[in-house]
N, C-alpha and C. Protein backbone atom coordinates (compact mmCIF):
# COMPACT_ATOMS: atom_id res chain seq x y z
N UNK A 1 106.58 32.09 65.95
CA UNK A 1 107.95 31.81 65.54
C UNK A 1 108.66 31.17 66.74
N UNK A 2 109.16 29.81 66.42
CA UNK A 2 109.87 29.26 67.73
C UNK A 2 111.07 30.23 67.93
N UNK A 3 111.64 29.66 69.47
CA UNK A 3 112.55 30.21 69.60
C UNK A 3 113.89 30.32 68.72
N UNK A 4 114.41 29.17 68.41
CA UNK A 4 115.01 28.60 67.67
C UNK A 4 115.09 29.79 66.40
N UNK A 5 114.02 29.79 65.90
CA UNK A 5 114.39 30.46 65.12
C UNK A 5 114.66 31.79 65.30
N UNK A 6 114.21 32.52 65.62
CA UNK A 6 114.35 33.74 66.10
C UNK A 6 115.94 34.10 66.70
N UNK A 7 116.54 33.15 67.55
CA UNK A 7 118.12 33.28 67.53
C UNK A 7 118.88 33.04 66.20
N UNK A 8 118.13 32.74 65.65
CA UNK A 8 118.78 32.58 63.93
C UNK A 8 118.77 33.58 63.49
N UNK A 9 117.39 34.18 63.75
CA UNK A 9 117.57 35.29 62.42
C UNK A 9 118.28 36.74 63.31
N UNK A 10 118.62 36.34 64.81
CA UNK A 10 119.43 37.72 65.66
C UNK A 10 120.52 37.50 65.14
N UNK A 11 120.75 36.41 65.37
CA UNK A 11 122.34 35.92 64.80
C UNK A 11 122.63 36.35 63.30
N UNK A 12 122.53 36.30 62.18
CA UNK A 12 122.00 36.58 60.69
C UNK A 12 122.21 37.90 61.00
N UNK A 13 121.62 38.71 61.80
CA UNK A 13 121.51 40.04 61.52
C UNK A 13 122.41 40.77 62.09
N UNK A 14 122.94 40.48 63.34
CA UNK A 14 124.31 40.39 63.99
C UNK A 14 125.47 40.49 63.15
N UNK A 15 125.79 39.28 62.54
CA UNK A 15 126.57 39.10 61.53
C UNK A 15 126.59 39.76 60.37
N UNK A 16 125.49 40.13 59.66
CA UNK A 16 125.58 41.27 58.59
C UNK A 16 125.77 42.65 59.24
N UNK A 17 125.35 42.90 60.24
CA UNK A 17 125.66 44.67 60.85
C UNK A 17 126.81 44.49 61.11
N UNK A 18 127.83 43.53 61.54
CA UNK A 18 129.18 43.10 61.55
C UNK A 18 130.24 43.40 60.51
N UNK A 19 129.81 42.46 59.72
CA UNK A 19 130.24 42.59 58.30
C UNK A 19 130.12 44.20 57.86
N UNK A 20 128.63 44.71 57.61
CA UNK A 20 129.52 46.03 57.52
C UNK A 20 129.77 46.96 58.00
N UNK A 21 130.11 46.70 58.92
CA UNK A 21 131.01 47.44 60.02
C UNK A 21 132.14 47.11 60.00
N UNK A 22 132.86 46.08 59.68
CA UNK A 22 134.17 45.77 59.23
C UNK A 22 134.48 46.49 57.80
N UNK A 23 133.44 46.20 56.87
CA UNK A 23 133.69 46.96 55.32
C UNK A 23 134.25 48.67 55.54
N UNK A 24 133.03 49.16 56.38
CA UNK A 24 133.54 50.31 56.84
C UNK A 24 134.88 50.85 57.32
N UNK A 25 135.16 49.90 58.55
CA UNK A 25 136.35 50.58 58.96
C UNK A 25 137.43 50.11 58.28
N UNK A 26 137.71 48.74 57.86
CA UNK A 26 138.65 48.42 56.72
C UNK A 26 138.69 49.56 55.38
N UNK A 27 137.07 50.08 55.22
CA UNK A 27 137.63 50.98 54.06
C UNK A 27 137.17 49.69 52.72
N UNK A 28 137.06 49.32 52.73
CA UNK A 28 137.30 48.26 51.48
C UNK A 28 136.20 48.70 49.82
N UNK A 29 135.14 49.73 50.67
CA UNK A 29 134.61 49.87 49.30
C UNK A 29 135.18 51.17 48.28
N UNK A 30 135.00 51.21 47.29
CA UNK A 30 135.66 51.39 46.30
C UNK A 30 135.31 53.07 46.47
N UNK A 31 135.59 53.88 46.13
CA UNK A 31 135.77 55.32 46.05
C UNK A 31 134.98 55.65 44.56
N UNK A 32 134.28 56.41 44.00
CA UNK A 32 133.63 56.35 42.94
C UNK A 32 134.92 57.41 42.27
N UNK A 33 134.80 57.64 40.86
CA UNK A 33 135.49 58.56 39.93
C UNK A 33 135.42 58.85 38.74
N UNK A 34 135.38 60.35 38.37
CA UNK A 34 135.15 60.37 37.36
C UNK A 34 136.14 60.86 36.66
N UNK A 35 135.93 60.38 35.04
CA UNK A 35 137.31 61.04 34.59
C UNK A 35 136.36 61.28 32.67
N UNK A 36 136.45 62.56 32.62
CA UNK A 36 136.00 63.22 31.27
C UNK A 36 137.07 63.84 30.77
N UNK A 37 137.78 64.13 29.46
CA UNK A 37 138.64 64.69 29.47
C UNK A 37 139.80 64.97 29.61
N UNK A 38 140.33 64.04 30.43
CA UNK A 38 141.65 63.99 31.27
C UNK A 38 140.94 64.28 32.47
N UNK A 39 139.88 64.92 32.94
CA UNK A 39 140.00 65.85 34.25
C UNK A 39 139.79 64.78 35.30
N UNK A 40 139.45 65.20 36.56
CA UNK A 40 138.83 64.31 37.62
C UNK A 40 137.65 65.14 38.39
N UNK A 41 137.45 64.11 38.94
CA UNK A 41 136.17 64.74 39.80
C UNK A 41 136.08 66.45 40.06
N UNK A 42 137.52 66.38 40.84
CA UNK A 42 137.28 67.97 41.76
C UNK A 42 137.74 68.73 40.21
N UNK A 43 138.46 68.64 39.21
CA UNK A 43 138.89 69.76 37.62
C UNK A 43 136.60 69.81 37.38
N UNK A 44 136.28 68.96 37.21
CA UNK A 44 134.82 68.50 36.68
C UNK A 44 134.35 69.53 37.13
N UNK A 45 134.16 68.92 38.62
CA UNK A 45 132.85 69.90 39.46
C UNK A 45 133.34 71.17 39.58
N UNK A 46 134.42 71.64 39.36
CA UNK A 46 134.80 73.24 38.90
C UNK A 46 134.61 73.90 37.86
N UNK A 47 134.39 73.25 36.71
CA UNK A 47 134.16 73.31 35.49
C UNK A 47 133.10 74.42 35.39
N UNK A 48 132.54 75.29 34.48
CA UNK A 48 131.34 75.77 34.91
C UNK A 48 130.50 75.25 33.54
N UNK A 49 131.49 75.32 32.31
CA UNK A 49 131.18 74.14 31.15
C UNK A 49 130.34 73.00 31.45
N UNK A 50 130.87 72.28 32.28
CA UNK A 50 130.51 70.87 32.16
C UNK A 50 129.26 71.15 32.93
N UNK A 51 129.18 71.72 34.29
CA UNK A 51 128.45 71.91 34.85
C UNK A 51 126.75 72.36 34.18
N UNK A 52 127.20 73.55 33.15
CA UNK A 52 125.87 73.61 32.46
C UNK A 52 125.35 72.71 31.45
N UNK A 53 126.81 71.57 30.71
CA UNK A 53 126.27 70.72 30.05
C UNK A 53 125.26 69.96 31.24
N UNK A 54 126.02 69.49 32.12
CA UNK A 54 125.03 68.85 32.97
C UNK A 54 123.24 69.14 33.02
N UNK A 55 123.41 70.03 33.57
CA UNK A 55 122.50 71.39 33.95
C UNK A 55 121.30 70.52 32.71
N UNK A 56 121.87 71.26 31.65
CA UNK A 56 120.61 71.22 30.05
C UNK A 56 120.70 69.71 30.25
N UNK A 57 121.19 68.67 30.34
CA UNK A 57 121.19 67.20 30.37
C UNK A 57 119.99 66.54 31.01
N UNK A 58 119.91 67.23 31.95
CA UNK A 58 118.77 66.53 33.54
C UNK A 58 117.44 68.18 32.94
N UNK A 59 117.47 68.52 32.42
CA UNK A 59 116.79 69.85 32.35
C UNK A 59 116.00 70.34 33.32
N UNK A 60 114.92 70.11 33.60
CA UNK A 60 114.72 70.82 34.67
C UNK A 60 114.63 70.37 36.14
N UNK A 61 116.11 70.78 36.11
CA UNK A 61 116.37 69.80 37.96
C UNK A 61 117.61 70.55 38.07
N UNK A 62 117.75 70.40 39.45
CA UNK A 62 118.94 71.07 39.96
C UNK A 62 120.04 70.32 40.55
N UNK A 63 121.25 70.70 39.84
CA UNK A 63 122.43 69.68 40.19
C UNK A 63 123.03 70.45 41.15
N UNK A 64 123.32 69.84 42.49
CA UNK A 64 124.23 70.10 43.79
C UNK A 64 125.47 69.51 43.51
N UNK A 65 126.67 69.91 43.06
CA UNK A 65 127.80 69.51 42.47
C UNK A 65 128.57 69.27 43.99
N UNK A 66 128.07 70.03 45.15
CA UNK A 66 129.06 69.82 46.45
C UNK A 66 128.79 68.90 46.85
N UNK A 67 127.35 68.22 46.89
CA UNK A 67 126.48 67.10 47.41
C UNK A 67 126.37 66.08 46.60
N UNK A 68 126.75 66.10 44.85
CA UNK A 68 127.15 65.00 44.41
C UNK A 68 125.09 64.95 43.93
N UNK A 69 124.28 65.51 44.05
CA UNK A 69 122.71 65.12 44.18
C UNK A 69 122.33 66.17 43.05
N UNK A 70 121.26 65.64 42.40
CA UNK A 70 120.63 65.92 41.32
C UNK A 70 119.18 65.81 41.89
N UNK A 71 118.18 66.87 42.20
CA UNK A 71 116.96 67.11 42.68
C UNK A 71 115.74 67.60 41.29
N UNK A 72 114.79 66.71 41.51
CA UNK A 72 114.00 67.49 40.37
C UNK A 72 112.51 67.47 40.13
């Protein structure tokens, strides 16, 4: 690989670890949310309802409602 190129592709990669590192601290990506019911996320994941609908949904796997992760 000439040199040439190789400062291309540092540069390229520079610039994308840049980029999001700006996304980051700007904040700019979007916040996820849920809304069932009227409720929101934190009414949801308190729920103990919804929670076991969940639960029987994914059946045999285990939903981490603090961690947002479904293991199975």
């Amino acid at each position: 690989m000439s040199g040439k190129m190789r400062l291309a592709l540092l540069l390229t990669a520079c610039l994308a670890m840049a980029l999001n590192i700006g996304i980051l601290i700007a904040n700019l990506s979007s916040a996820s949310m849920a809304a069932v019911g009227g409720k929101n996320y934190q009414s949801l994941s308190q729920d103990a309802d919804f929670r076991r609908a969940v639960q029987s949904v994914v059946e045999a796997c285990k939903v981490n409602v603090d961690l947002a992760k479904i293991s199975c």
